[in-house]
C-alpha atoms as a PDB file:
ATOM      1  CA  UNK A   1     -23.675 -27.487 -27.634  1.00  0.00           C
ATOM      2  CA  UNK A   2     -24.431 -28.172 -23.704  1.00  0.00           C
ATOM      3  CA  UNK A   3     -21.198 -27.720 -23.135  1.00  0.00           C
ATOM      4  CA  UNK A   4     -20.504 -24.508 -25.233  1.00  0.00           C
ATOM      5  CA  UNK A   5     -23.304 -23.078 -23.262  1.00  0.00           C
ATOM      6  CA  UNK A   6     -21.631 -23.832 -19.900  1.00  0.00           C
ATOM      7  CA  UNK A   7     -18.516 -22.655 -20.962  1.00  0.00           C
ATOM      8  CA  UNK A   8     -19.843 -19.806 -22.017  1.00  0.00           C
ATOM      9  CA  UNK A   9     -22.079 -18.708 -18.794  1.00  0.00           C
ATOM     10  CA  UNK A  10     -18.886 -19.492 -16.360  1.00  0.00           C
ATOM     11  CA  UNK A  11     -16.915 -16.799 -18.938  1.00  0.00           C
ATOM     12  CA  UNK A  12     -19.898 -14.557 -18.345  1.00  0.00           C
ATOM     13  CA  UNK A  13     -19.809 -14.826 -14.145  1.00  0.00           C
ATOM     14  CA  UNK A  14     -16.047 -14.500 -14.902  1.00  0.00           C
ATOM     15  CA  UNK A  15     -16.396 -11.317 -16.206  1.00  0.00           C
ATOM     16  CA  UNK A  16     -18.810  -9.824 -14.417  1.00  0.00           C
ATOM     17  CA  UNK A  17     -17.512 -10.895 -10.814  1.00  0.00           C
ATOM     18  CA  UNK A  18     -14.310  -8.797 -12.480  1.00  0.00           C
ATOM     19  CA  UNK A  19     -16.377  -5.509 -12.578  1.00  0.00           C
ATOM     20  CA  UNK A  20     -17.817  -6.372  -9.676  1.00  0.00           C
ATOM     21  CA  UNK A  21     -15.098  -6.461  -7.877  1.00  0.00           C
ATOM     22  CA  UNK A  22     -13.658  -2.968  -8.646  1.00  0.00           C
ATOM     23  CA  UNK A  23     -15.133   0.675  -7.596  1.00  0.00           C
ATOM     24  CA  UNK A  24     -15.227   4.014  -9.596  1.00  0.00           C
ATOM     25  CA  UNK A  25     -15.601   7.119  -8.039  1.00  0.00           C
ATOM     26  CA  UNK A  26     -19.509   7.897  -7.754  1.00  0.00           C
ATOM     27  CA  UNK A  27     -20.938   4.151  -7.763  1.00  0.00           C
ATOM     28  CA  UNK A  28     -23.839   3.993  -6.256  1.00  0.00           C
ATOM     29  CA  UNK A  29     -22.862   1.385  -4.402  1.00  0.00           C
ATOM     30  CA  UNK A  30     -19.233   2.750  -3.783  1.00  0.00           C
ATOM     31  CA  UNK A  31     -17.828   2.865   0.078  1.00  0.00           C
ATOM     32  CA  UNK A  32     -14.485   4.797  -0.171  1.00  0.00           C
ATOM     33  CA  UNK A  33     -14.186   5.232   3.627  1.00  0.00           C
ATOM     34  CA  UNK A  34     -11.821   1.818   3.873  1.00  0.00           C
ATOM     35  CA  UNK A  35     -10.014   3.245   1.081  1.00  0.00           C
ATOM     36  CA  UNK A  36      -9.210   6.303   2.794  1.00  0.00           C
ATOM     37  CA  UNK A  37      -7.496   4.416   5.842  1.00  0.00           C
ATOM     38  CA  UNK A  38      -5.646   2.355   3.967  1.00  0.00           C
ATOM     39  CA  UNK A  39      -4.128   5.614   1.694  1.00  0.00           C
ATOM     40  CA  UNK A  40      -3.558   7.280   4.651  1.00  0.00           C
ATOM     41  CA  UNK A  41      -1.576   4.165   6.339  1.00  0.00           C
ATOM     42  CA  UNK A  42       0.533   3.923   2.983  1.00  0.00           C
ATOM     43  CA  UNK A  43       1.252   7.722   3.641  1.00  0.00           C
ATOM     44  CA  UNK A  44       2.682   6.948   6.436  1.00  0.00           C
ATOM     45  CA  UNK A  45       5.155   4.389   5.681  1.00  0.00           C
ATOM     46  CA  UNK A  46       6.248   6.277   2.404  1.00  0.00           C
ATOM     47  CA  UNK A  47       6.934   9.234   4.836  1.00  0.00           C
ATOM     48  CA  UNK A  48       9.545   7.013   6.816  1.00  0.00           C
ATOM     49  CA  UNK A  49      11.188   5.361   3.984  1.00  0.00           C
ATOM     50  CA  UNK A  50       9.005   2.256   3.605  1.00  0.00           C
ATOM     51  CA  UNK A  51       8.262   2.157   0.311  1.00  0.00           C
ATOM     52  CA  UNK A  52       8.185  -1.605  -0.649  1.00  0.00           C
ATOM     53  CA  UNK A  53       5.010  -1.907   1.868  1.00  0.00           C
ATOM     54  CA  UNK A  54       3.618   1.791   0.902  1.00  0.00           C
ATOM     55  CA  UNK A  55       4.041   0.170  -2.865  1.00  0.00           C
ATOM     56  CA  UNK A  56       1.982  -3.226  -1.636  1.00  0.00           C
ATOM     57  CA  UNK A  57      -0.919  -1.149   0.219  1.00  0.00           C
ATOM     58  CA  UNK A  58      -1.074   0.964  -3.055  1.00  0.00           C
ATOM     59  CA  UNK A  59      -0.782  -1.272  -5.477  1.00  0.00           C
ATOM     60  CA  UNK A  60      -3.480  -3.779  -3.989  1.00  0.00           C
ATOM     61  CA  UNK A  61      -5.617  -0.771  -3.328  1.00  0.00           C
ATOM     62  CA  UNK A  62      -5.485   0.758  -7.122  1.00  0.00           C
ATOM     63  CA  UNK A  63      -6.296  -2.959  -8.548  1.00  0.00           C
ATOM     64  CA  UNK A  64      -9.830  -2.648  -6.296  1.00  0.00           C
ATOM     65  CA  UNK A  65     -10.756   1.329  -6.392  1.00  0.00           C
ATOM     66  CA  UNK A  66     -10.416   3.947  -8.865  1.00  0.00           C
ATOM     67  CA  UNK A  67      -7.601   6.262  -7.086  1.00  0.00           C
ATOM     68  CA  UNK A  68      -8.699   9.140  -5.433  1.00  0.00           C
ATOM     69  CA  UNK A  69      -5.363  11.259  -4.991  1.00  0.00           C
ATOM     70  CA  UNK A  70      -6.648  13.478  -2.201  1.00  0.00           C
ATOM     71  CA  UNK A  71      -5.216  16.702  -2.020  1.00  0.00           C
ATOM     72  CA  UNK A  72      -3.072  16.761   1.018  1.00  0.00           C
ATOM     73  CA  UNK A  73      -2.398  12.820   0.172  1.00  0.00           C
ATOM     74  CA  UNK A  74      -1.857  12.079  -3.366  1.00  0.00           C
ATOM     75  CA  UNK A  75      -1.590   8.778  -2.883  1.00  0.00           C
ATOM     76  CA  UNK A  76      -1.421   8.278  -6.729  1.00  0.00           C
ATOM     77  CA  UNK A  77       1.711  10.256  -7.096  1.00  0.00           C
ATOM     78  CA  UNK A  78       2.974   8.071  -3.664  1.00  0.00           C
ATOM     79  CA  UNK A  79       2.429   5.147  -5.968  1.00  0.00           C
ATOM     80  CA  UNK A  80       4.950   6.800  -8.538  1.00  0.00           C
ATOM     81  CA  UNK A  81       7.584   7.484  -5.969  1.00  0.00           C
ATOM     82  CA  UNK A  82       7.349   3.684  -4.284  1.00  0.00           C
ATOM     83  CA  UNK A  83       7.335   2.324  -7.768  1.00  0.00           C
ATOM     84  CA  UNK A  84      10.504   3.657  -8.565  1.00  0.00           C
ATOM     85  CA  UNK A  85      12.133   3.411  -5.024  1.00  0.00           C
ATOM     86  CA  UNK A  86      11.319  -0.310  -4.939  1.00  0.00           C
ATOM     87  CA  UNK A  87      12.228  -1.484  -8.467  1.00  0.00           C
ATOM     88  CA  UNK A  88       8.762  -2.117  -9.667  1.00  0.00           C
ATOM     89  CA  UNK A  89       8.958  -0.443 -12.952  1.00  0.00           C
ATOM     90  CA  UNK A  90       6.956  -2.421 -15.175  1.00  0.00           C
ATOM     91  CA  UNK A  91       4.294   0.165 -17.259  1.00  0.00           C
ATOM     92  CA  UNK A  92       5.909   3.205 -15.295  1.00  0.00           C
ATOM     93  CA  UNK A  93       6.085   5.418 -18.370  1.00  0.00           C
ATOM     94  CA  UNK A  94       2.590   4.761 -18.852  1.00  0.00           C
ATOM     95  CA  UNK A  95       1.245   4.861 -15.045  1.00  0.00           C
ATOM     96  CA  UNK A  96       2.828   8.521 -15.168  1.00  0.00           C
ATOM     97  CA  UNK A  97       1.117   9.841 -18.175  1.00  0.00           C
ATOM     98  CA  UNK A  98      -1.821   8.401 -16.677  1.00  0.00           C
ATOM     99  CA  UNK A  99      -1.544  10.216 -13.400  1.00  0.00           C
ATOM    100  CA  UNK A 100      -0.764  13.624 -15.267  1.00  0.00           C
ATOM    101  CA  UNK A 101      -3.553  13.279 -17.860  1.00  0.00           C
ATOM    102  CA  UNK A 102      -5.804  12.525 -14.836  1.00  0.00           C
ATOM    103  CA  UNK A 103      -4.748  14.360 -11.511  1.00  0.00           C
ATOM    104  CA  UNK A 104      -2.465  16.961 -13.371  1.00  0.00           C
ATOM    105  CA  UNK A 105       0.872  16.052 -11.612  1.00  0.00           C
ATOM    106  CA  UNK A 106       2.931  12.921 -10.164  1.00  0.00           C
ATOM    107  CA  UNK A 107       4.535  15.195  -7.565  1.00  0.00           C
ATOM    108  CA  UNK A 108       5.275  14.227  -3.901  1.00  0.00           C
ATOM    109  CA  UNK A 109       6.037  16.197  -1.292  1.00  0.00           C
ATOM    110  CA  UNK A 110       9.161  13.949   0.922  1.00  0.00           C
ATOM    111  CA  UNK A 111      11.807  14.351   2.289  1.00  0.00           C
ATOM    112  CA  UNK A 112      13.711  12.801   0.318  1.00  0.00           C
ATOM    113  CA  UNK A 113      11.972  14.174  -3.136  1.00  0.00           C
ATOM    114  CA  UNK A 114      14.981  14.942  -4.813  1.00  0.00           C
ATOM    115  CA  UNK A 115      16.529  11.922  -4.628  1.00  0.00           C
ATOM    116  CA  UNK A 116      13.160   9.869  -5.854  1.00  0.00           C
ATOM    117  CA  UNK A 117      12.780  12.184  -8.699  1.00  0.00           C
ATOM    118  CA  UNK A 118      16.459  12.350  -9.702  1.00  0.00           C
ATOM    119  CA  UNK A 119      16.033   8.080 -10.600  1.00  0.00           C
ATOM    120  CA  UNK A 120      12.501   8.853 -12.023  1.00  0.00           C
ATOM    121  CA  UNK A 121      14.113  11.004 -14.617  1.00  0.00           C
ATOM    122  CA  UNK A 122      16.946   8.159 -15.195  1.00  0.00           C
ATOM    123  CA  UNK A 123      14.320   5.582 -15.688  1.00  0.00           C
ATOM    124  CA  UNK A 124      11.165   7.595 -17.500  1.00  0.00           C
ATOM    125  CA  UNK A 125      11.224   7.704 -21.016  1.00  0.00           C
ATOM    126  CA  UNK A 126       8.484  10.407 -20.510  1.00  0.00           C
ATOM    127  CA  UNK A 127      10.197  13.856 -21.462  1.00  0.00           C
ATOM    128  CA  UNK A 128       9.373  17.114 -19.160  1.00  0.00           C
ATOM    129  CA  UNK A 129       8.021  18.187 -22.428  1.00  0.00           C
ATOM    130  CA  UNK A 130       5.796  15.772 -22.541  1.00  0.00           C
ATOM    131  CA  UNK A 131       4.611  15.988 -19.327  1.00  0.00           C
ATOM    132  CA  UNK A 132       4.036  19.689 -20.064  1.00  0.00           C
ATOM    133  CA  UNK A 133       1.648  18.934 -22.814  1.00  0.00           C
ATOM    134  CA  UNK A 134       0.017  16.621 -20.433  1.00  0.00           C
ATOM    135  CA  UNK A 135      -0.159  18.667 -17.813  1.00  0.00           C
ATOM    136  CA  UNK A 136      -1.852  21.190 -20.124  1.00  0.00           C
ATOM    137  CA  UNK A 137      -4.479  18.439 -21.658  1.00  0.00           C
ATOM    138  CA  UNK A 138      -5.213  17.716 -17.873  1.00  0.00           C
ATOM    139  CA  UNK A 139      -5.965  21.745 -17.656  1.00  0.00           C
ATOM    140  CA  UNK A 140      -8.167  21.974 -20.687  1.00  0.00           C
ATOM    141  CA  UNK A 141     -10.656  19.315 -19.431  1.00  0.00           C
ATOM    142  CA  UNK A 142     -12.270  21.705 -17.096  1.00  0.00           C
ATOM    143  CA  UNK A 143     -15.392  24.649 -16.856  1.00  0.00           C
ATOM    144  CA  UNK A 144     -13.190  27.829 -17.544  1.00  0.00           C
ATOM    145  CA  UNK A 145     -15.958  30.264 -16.715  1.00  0.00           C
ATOM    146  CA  UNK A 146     -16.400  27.856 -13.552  1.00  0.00           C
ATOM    147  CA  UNK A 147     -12.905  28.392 -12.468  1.00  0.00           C
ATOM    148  CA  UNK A 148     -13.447  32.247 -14.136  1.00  0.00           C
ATOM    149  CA  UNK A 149     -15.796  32.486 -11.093  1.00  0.00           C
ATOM    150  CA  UNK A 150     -14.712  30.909  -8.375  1.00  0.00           C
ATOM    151  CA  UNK A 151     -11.528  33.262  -9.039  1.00  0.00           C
ATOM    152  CA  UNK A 152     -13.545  35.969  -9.246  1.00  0.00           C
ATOM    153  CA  UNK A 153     -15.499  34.938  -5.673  1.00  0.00           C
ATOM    154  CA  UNK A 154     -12.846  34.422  -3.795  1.00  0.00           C
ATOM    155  CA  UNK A 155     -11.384  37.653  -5.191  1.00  0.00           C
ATOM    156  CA  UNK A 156     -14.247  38.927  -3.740  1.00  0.00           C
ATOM    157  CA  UNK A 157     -14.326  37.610  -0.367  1.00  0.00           C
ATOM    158  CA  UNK A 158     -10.601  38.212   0.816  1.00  0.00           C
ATOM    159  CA  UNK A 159     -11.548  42.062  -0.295  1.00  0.00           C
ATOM    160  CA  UNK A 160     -13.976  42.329   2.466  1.00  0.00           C
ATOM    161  CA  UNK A 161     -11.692  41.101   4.904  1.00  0.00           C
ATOM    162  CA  UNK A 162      -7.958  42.506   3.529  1.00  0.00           C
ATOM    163  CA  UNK A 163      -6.506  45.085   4.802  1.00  0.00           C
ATOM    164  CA  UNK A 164      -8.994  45.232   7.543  1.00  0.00           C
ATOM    165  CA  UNK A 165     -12.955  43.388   8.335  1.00  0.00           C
ATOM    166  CA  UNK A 166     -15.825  45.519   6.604  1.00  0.00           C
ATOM    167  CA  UNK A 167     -18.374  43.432   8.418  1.00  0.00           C
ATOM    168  CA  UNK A 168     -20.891  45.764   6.249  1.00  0.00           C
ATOM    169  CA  UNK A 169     -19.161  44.109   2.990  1.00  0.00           C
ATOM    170  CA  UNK A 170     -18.946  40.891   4.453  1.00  0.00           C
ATOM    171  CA  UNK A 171     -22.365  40.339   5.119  1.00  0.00           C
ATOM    172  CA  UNK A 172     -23.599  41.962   1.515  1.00  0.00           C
ATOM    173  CA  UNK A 173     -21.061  39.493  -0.252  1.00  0.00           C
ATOM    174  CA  UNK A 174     -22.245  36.588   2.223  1.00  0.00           C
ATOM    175  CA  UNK A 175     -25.368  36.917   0.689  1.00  0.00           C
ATOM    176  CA  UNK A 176     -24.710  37.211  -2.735  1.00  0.00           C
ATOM    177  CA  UNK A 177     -22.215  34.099  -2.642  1.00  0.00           C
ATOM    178  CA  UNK A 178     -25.076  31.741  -0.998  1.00  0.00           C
ATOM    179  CA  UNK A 179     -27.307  32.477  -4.481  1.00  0.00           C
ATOM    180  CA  UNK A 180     -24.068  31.466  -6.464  1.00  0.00           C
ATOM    181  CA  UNK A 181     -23.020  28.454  -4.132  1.00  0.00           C
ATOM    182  CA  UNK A 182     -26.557  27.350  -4.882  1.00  0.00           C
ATOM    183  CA  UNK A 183     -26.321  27.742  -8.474  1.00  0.00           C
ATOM    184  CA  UNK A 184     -22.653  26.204  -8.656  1.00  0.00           C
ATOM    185  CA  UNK A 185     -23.807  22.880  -6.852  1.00  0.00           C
ATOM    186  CA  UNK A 186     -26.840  22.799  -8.746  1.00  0.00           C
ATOM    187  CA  UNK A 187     -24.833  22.556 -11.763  1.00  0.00           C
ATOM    188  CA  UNK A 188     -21.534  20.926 -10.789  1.00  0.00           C
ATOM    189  CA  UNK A 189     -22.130  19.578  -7.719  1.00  0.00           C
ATOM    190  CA  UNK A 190     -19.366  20.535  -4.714  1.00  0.00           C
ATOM    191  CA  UNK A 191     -16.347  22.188  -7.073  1.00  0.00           C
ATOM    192  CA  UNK A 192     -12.989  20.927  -5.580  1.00  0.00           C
ATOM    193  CA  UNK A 193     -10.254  20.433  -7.378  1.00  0.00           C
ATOM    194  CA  UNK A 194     -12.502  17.072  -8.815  1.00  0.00           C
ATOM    195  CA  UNK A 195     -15.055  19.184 -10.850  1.00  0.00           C
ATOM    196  CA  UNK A 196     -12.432  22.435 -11.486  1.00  0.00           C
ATOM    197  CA  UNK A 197      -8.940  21.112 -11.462  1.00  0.00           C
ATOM    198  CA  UNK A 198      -6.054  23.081  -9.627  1.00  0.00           C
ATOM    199  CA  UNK A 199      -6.977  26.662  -9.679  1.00  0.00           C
ATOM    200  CA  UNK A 200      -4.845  29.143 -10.062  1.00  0.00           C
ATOM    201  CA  UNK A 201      -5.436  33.488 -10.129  1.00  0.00           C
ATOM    202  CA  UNK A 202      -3.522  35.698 -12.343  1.00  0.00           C
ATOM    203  CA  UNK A 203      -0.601  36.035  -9.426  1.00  0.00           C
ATOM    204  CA  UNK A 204      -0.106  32.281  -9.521  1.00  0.00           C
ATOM    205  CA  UNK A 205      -1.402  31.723  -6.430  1.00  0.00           C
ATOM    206  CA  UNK A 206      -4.238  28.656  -5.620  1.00  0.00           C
ATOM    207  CA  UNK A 207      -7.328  29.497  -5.255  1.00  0.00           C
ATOM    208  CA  UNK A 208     -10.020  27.104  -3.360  1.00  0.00           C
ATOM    209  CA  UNK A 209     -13.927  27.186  -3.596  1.00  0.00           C
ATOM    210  CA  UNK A 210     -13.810  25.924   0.119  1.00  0.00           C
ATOM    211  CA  UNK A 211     -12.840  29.288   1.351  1.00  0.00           C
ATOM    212  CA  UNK A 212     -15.825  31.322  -0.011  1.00  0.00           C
ATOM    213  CA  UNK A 213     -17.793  28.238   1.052  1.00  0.00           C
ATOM    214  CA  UNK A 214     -16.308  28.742   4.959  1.00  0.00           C
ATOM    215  CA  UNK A 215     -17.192  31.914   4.750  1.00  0.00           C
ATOM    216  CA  UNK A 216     -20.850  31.189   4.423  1.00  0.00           C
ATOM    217  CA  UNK A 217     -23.372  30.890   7.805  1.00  0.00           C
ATOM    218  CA  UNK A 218     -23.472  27.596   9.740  1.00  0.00           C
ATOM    219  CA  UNK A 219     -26.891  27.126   8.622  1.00  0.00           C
ATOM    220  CA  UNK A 220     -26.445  27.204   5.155  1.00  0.00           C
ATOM    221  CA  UNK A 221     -23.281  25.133   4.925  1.00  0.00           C
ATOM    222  CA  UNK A 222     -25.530  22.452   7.082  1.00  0.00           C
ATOM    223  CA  UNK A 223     -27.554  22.274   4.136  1.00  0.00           C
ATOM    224  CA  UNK A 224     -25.369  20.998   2.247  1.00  0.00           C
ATOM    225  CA  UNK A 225     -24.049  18.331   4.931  1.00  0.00           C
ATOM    226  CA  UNK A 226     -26.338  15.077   3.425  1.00  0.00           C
ATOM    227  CA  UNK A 227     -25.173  15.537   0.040  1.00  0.00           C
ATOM    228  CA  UNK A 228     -21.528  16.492   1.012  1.00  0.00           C
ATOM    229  CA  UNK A 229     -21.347  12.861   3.096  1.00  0.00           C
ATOM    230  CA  UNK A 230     -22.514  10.911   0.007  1.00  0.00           C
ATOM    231  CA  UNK A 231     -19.666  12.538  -1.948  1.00  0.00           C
ATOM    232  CA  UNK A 232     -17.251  11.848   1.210  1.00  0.00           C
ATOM    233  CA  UNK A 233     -18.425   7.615   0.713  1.00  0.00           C
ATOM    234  CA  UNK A 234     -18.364   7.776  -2.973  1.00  0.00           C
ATOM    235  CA  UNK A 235     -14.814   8.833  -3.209  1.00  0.00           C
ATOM    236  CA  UNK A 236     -15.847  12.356  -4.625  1.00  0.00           C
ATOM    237  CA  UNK A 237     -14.925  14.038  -1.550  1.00  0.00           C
ATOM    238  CA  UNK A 238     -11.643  13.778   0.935  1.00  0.00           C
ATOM    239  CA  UNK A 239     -12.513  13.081   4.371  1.00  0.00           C
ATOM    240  CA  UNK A 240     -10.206  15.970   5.303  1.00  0.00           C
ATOM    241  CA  UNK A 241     -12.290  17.964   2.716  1.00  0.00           C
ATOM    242  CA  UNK A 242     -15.526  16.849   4.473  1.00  0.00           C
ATOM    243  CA  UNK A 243     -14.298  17.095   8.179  1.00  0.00           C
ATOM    244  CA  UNK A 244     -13.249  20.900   7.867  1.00  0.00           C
ATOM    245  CA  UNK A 245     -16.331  21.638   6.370  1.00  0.00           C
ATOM    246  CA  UNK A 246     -17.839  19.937   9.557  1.00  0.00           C
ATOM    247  CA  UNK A 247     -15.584  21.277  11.898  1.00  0.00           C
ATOM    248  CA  UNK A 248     -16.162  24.835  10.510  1.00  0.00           C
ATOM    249  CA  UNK A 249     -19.481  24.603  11.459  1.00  0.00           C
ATOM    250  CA  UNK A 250     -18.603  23.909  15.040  1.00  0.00           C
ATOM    251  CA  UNK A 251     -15.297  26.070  15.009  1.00  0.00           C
ATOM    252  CA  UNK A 252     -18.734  28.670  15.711  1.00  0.00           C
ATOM    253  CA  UNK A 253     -19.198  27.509  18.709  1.00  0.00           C
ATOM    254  CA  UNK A 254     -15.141  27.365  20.008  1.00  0.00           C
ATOM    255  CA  UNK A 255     -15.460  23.571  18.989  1.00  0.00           C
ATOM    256  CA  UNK A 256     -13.980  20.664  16.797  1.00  0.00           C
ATOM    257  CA  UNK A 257     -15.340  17.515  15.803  1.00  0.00           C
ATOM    258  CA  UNK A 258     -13.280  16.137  13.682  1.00  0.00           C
ATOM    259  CA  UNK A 259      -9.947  18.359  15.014  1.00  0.00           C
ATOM    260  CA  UNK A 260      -8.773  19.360  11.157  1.00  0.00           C
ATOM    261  CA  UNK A 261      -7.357  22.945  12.206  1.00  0.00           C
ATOM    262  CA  UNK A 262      -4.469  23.495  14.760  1.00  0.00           C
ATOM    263  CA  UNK A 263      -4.702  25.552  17.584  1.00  0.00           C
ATOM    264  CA  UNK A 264      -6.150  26.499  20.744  1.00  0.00           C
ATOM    265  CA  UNK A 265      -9.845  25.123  19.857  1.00  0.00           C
ATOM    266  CA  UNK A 266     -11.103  22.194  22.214  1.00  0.00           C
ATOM    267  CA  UNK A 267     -12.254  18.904  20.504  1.00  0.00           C
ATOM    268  CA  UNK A 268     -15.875  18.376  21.493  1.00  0.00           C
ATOM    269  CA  UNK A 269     -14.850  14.431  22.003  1.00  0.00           C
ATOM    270  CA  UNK A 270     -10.722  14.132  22.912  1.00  0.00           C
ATOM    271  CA  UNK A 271     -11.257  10.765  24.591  1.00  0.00           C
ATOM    272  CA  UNK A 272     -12.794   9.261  21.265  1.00  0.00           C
ATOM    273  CA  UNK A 273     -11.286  11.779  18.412  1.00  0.00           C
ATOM    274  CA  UNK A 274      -9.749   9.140  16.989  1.00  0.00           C
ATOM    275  CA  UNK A 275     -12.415   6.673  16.385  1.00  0.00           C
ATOM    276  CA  UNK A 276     -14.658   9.696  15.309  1.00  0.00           C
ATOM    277  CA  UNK A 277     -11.648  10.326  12.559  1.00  0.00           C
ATOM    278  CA  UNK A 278     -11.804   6.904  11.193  1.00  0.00           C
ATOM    279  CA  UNK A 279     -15.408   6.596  10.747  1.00  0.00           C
ATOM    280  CA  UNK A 280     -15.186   9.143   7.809  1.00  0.00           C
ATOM    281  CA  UNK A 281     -11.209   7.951   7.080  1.00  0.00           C
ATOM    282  CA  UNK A 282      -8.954   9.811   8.795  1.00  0.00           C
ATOM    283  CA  UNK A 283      -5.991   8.775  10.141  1.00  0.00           C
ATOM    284  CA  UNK A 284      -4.971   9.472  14.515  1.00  0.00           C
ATOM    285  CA  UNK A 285      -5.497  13.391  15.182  1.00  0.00           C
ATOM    286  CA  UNK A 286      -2.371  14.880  14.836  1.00  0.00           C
ATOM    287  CA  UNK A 287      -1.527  12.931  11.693  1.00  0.00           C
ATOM    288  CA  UNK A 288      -1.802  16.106   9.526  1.00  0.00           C
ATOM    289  CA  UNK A 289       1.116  17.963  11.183  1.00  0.00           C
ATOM    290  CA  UNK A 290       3.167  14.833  11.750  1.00  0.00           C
ATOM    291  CA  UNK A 291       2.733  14.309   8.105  1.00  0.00           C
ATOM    292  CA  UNK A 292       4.226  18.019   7.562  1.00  0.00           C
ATOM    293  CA  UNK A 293       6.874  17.611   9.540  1.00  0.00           C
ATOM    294  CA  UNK A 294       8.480  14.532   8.422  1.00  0.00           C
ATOM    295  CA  UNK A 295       7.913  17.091   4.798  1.00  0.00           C
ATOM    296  CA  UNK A 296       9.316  20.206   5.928  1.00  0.00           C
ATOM    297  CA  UNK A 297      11.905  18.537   9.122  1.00  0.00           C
ATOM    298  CA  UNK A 298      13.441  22.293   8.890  1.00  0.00           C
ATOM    299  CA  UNK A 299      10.318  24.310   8.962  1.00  0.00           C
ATOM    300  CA  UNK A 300       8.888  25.300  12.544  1.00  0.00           C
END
C-alpha cells in the first residue's frame, strides 16, 4: 500500500510539473516577453531560407507557450511553412486545421510563398474546401455587433478626415469614440484581432480598432497604458501592437520611443533603441522594414 501511495504522489508531481511547465495566453503568472524574441528571431531565419532552425526555435517554443501568431509575425503559420520545407510532417494535416480553426489562416507572407505552398498542397490531405469551412468556423466565433461597430467607428473617423480635415468633426467624433472605447474595454477588454478576429468592411478592406483608438488624445490613450502592458506580458497583446500605441503618444511631441513608424521622427533614445525594443520584445529597430523587404524584394 506504501508503495502504491508513492507511486502514486510521484505520478501526481509528474503531472502537475507538466502544466506547470507550459503558458496560456492570460496566466496570471504568464511572461510572453521571451517569447516574443525568440518568434521574432525564428522570423528572421525563415525570411532567409533557414527553415530547419526557424522549425527548432518554433517547435521548442509551441511545446512551452500557447502561440501567439502576432499580426505582422504569424509565427504559427511560419511553423506551417518550416514544417513542410524541412520534412517534419508528422500531424501536419492536423496542426493546419488547428491554426485555421484558431488564427483563421496558415498564410505566410515569403518570398518564396509559392513554392512552400505548392508542396503544402502535395502533402495536405486538408482540401481548400475544407479549409474554407474552417476558415468560416474561425469567423463565427466572434461579437458580430462588436465588429458591427468597430466598422461602423472607423467608418466614422476616416469621414472626418477624407477628402479633407473637419477639425470641427474631428473633435465632436473624438469625443463620442472615448465614451465607446470605454464601454468596448469595459466589456471586451482591448479588441484586436484576439477579441474580434480579422475585420473586414463591406469593400473588403481591413478594418482595425487601433486606428479610432490613435485617433483619441494622449491623455486618454495613457489611461489605458497599465492595463495595455499586462496584456503586452500575458501574450494578449503584440509588442508591436503595444509600442505604436506608446509611440503614438509621443509621435505628439515629434518623438518615438519605441521607433514603430518610418520616417522623419527622431527616436527619443537612438543610442539605446534597441535595448528599449527588447524589453517589451522587439526585435533591432529597423527589423520591421527589413522584414518587408526580404517580402516584397521588388516593391520600393
Amino acid at each position: 500500500m506504501k508503495k502504491i501511495l508513492i507511486l502514486i504522489s510521484i505520478i501526481y508531481l509528474i503531472v502537475i510539473s507538466c502544466k506547470s511547465s507550459y503558458t496560456k495566453i492570460g496566466d496570471k503568472n504568464a511572461n510572453y516577453i521571451p517569447y516574443y524574441l525568440k518568434a521574432y528571431e525564428a522570423d528572421s531565419l525563415f525570411l532567409i531560407g533557414n527553415y530547419q532552425r526557424s522549425y527548432e526555435i518554433l517547435d521548442s517554443l509551441f511545446k512551452k507557450h500557447e502561440p501567439v501568431n502576432m499580426d505582422n509575425v504569424n509565427e504559427y503559420s511560419t511553423y506551417i511553412a518550416c514544417c513542410v520545407m524541412t520534412g517534419n510532417t508528422e500531424n501536419l494535416d492536423s496542426k493546419i486545421r488547428q491554426g485555421i480553426l484558431k488564427y483563421g489562416s496558415i498564410i505566410r507572407n515569403h518570398p518564396e510563398a509559392d513554392t512552400i505552398y505548392n508542396r503544402l498542397s502535395k502533402i495536405t490531405k486538408v482540401s481548400r474546401d475544407e479549409m474554407k469551412l474552417l476558415g468560416q468556423k474561425y469567423n463565427r466565433k466572434f461579437n458580430f455587433e462588436l465588429k458591427k461597430r468597430i466598422i461602423r467607428m472607423e467608418g466614422e473617423d476616416q469621414m472626418a478626415r477624407i477628402p479633407f480635415l473637419d477639425y470641427n468633426k474631428m473633435d465632436e467624433l473624438q469625443k463620442k469614440h472615448e465614451k465607446e472605447i470605454e464601454e468596448i474595454i469595459a466589456k471586451y477588454g482591448y479588441p484586436n484581432h484576439n477579441v474580434t478576429g480579422y475585420i473586414l468592411n463591406k469593400k473588403n478592406e481591413p478594418v482595425s480598432f487601433e486606428v479610432v483608438f490613435f485617433h483619441q488624445t494622449a491623455e486618454n490613450k495613457k489611461k489605458y497604458l497599465p492595463m495595455l502592458s499586462n496584456n503586452l506580458i500575458e501574450g494578449k497583446l503584440s509588442p508591436f501592437e503595444y509600442g505604436s500605441i506608446v509611440d503614438r503618444i509621443y509621435i505628439d511631441n515629434n518623438q518615438l520611443y519605441y521607433g514603430t513608424f518610418t520616417g522623419e521622427v527622431p527616436l527619443i533614445n537612438e543610442k539605446k533603441i534597441d535595448s528599449i525594443r527588447k524589453t517589451i520584445g522587439l526585435p533591432s529597430y529597423g527589423y520591421e522594414e527589413w522584414a518587408f523587404k526580404k517580402i516584397f524584394p521588388n516593391l520600393k
